[in-house]
N, C-alpha and C. Protein backbone atom coordinates (compact mmCIF):
# COMPACT_ATOMS: atom_id res chain seq x y z
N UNK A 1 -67.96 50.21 35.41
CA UNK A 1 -66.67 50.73 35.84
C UNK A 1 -66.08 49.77 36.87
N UNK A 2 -64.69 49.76 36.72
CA UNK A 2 -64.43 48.56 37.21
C UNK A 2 -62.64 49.17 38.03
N UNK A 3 -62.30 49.07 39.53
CA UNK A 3 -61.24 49.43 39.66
C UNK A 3 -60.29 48.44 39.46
N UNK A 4 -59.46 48.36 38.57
CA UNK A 4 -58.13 47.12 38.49
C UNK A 4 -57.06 47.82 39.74
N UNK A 5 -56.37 46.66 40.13
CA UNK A 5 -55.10 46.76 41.08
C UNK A 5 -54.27 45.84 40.41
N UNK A 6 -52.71 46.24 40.10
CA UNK A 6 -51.72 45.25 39.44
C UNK A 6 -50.30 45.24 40.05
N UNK A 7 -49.73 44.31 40.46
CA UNK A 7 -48.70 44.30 41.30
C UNK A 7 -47.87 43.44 40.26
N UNK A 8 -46.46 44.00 40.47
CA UNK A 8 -45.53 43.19 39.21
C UNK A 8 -43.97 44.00 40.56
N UNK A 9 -42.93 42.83 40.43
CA UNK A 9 -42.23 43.36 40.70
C UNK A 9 -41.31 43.71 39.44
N UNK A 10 -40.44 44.23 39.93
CA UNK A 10 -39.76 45.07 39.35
C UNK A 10 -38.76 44.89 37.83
N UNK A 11 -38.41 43.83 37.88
CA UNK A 11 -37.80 43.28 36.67
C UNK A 11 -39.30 43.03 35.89
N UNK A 12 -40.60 43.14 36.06
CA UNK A 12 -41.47 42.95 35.17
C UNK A 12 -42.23 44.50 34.14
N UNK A 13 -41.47 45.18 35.11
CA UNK A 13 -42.28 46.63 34.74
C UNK A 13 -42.46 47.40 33.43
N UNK A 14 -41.25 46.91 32.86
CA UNK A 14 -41.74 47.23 31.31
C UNK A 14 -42.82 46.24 30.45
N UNK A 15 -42.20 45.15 31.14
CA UNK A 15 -43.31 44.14 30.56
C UNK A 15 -44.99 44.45 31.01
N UNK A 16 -45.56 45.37 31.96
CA UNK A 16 -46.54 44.87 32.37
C UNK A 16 -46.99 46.79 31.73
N UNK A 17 -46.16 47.72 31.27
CA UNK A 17 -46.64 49.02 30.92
C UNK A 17 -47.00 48.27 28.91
N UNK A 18 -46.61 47.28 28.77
CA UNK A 18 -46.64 47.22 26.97
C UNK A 18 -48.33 46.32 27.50
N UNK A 19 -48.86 45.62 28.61
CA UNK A 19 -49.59 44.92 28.29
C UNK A 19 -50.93 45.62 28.89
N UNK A 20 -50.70 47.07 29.11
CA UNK A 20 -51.80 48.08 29.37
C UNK A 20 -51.91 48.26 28.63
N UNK A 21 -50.85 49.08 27.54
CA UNK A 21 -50.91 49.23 26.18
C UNK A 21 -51.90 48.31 25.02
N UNK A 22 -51.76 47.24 25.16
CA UNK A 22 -52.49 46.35 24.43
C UNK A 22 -53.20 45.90 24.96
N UNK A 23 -54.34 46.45 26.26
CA UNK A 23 -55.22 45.56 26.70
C UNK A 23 -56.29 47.27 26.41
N UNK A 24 -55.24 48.31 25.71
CA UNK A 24 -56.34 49.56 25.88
C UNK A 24 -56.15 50.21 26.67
N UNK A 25 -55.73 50.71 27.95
CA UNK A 25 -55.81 50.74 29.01
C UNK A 25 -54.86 51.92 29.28
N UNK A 26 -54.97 53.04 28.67
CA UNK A 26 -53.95 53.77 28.86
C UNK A 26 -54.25 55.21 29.93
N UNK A 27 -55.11 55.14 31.03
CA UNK A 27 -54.94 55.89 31.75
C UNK A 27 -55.39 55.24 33.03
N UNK A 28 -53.82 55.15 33.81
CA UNK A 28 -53.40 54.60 35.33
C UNK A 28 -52.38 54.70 36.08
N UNK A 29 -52.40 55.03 37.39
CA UNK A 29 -51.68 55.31 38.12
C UNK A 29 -50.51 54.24 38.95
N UNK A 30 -49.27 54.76 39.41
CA UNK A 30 -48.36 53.67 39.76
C UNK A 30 -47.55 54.27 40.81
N UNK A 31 -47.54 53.44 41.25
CA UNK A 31 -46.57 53.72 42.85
C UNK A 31 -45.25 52.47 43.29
N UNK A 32 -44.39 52.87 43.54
CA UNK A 32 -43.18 51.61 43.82
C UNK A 32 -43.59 51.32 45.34
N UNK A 33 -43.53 49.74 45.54
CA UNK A 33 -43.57 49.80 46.56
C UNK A 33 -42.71 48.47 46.97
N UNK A 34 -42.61 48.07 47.65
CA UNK A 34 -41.66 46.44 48.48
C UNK A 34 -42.78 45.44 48.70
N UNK A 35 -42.75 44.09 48.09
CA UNK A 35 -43.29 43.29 48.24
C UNK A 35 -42.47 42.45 49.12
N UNK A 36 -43.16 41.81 49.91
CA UNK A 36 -42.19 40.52 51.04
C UNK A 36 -43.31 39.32 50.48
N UNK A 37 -42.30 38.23 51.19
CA UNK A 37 -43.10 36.84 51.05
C UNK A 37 -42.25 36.38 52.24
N UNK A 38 -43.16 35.36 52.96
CA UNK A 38 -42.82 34.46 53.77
C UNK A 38 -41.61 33.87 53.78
N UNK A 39 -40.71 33.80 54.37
CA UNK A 39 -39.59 33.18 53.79
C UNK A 39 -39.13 32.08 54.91
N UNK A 40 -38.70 30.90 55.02
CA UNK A 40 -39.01 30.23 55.50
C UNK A 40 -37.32 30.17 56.89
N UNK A 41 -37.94 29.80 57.83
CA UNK A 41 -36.71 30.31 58.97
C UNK A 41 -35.05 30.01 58.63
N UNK A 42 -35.27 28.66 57.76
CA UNK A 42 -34.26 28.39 57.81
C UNK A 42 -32.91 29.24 56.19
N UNK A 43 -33.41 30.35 55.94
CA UNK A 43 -33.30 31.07 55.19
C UNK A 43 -32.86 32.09 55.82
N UNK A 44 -33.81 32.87 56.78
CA UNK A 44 -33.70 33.90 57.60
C UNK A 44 -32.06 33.49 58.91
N UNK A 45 -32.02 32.18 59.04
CA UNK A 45 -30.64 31.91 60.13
C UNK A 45 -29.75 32.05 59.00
N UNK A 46 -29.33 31.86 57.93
CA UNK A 46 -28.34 32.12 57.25
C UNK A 46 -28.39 33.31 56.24
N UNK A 47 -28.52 34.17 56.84
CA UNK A 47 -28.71 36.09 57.19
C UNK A 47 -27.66 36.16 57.66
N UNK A 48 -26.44 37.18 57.24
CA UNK A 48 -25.92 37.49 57.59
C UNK A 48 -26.76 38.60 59.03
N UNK A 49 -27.78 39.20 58.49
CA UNK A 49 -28.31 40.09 59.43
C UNK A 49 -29.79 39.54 59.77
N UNK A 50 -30.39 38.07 60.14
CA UNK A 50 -30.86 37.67 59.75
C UNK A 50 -32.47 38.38 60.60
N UNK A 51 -32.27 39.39 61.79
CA UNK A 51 -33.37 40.27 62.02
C UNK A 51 -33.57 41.10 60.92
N UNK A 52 -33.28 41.30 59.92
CA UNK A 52 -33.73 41.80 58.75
C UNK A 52 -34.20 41.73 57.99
N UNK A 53 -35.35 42.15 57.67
CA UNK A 53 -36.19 41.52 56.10
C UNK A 53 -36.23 42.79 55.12
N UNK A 54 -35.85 42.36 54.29
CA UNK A 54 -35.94 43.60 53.23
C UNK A 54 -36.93 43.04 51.83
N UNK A 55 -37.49 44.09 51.23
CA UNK A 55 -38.67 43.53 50.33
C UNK A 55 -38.33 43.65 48.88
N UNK A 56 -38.55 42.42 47.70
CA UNK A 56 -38.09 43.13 46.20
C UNK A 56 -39.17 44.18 45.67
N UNK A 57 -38.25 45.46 45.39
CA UNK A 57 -38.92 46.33 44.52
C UNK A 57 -39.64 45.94 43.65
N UNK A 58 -40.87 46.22 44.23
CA UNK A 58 -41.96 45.65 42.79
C UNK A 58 -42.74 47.23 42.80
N UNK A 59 -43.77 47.38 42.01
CA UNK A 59 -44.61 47.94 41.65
C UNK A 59 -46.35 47.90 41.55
N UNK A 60 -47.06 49.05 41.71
CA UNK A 60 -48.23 48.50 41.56
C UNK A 60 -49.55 49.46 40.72
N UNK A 61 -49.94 49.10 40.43
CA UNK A 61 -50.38 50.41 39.37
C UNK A 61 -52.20 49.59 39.61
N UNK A 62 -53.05 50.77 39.11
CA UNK A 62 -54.23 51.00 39.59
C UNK A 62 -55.20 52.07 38.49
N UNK A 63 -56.38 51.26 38.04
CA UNK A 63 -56.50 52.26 36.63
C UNK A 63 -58.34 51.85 37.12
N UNK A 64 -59.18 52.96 37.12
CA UNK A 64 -60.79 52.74 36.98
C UNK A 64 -61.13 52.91 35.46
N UNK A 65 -61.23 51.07 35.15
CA UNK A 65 -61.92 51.05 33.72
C UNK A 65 -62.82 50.40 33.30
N UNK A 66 -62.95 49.65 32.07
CA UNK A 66 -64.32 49.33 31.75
C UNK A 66 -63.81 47.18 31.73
N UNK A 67 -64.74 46.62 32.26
CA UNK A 67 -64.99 45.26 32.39
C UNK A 67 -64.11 44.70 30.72
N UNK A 68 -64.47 45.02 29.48
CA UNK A 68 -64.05 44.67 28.47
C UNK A 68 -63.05 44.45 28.41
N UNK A 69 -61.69 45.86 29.06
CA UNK A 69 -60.31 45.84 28.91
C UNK A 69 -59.82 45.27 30.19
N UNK A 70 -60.91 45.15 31.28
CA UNK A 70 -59.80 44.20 32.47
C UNK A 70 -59.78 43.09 31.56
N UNK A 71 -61.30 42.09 31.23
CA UNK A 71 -60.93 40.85 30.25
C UNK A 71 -59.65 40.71 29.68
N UNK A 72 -59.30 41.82 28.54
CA UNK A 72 -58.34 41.59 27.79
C UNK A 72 -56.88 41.42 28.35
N UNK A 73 -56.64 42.42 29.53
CA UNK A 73 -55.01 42.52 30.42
C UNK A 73 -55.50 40.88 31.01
N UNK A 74 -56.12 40.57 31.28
CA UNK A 74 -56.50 39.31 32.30
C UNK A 74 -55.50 38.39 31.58
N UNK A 75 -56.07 38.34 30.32
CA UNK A 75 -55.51 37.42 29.32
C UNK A 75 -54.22 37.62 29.16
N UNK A 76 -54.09 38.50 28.88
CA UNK A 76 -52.36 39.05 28.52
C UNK A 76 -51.68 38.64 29.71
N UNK A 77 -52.58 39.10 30.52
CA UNK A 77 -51.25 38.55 31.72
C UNK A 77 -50.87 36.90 32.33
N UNK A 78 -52.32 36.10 31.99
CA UNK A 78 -52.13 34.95 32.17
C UNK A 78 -51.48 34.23 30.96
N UNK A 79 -51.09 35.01 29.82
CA UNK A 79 -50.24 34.55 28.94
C UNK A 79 -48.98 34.44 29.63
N UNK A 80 -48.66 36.04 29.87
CA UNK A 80 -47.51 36.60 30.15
C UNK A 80 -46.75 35.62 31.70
N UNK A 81 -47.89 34.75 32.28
CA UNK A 81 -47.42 34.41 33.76
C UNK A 81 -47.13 32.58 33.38
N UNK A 82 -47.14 32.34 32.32
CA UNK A 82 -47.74 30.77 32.09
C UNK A 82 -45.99 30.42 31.26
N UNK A 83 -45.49 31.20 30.62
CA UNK A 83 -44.41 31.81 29.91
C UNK A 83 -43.21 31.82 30.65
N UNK A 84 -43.05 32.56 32.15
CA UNK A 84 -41.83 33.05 32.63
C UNK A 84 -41.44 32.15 33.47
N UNK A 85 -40.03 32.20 33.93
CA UNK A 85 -39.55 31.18 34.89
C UNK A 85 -39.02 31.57 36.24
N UNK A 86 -39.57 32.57 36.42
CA UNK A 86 -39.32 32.99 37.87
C UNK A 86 -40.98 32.97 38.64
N UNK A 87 -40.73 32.72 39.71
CA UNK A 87 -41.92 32.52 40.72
C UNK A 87 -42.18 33.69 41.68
N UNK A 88 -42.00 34.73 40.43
CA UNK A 88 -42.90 36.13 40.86
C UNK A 88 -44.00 36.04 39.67
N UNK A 89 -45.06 35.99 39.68
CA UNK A 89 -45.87 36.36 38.42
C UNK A 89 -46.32 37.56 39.00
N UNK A 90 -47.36 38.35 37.64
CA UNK A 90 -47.95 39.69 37.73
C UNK A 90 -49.36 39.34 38.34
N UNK A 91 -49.72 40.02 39.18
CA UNK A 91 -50.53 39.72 39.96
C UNK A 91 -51.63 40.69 39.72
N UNK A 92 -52.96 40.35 39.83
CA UNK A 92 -53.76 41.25 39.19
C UNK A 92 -55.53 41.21 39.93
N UNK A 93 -56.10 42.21 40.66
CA UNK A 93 -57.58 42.21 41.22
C UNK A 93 -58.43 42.90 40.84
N UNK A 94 -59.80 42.48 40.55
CA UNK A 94 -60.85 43.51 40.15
C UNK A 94 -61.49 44.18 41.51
N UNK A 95 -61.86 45.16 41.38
CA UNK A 95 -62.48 45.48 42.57
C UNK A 95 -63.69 46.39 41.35
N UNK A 96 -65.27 46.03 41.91
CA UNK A 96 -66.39 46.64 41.40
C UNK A 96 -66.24 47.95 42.32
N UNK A 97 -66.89 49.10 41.23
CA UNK A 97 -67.22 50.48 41.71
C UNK A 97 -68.83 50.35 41.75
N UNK A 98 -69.46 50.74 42.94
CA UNK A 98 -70.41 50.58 43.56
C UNK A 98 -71.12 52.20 43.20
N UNK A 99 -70.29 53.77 43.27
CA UNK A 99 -70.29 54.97 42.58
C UNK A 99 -69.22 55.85 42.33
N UNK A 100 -69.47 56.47 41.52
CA UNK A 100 -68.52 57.00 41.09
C UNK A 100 -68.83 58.35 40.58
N UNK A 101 -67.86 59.68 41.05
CA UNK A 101 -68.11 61.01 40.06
C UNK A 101 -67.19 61.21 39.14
């Protein structure tokens, strides 16, 4: 048993519910949340409000499954990230279950 964590922002989200679908993977949970990245100062001075950081709506979803089907999304998604031309890819972690009821 294996816990996956998957972060995709938001323009990816249909794309990343078809590649649960085809990795097997059809029972997991999802929550919206704001991703930030570093952004570099001279970005932040030409802010109109530039004490402000606001984060893109991304998403992150979270499923306890079996080693076989993380393999398979692994793949799908390093298809899916090798493909697109924006410099958000779907981001993806295994975390081992140690026990479980």
């Amino acid at each position: 048993m294996k816990l996956l964590i998957v972060t995709v922002v938001e323009q990816f989200h249909k794309e990343i519910l078809q590649l649960f679908k085809k990795a097997g993977i059809e029972n997991f949970s999802g929550s919206d949340i704001d991703g930030y990245k570093n952004a570099p100062s001279l970005l932040r001075t030409s802010s109109w409000f530039p004490s402000e950081k606001s984060g893109a709506e991304s998403s992150m979803f979270f499923s306890f499954t079996t080693e076989d089907k993380v393999d398979v999304l692994f793949k799908l998604i390093e298809d899916f990230n090798e493909n697109m031309e924006t410099n958000n890819p779907i981001k993806a972690v295994v975390v081992p279950i140690e026990k479980y009821i």
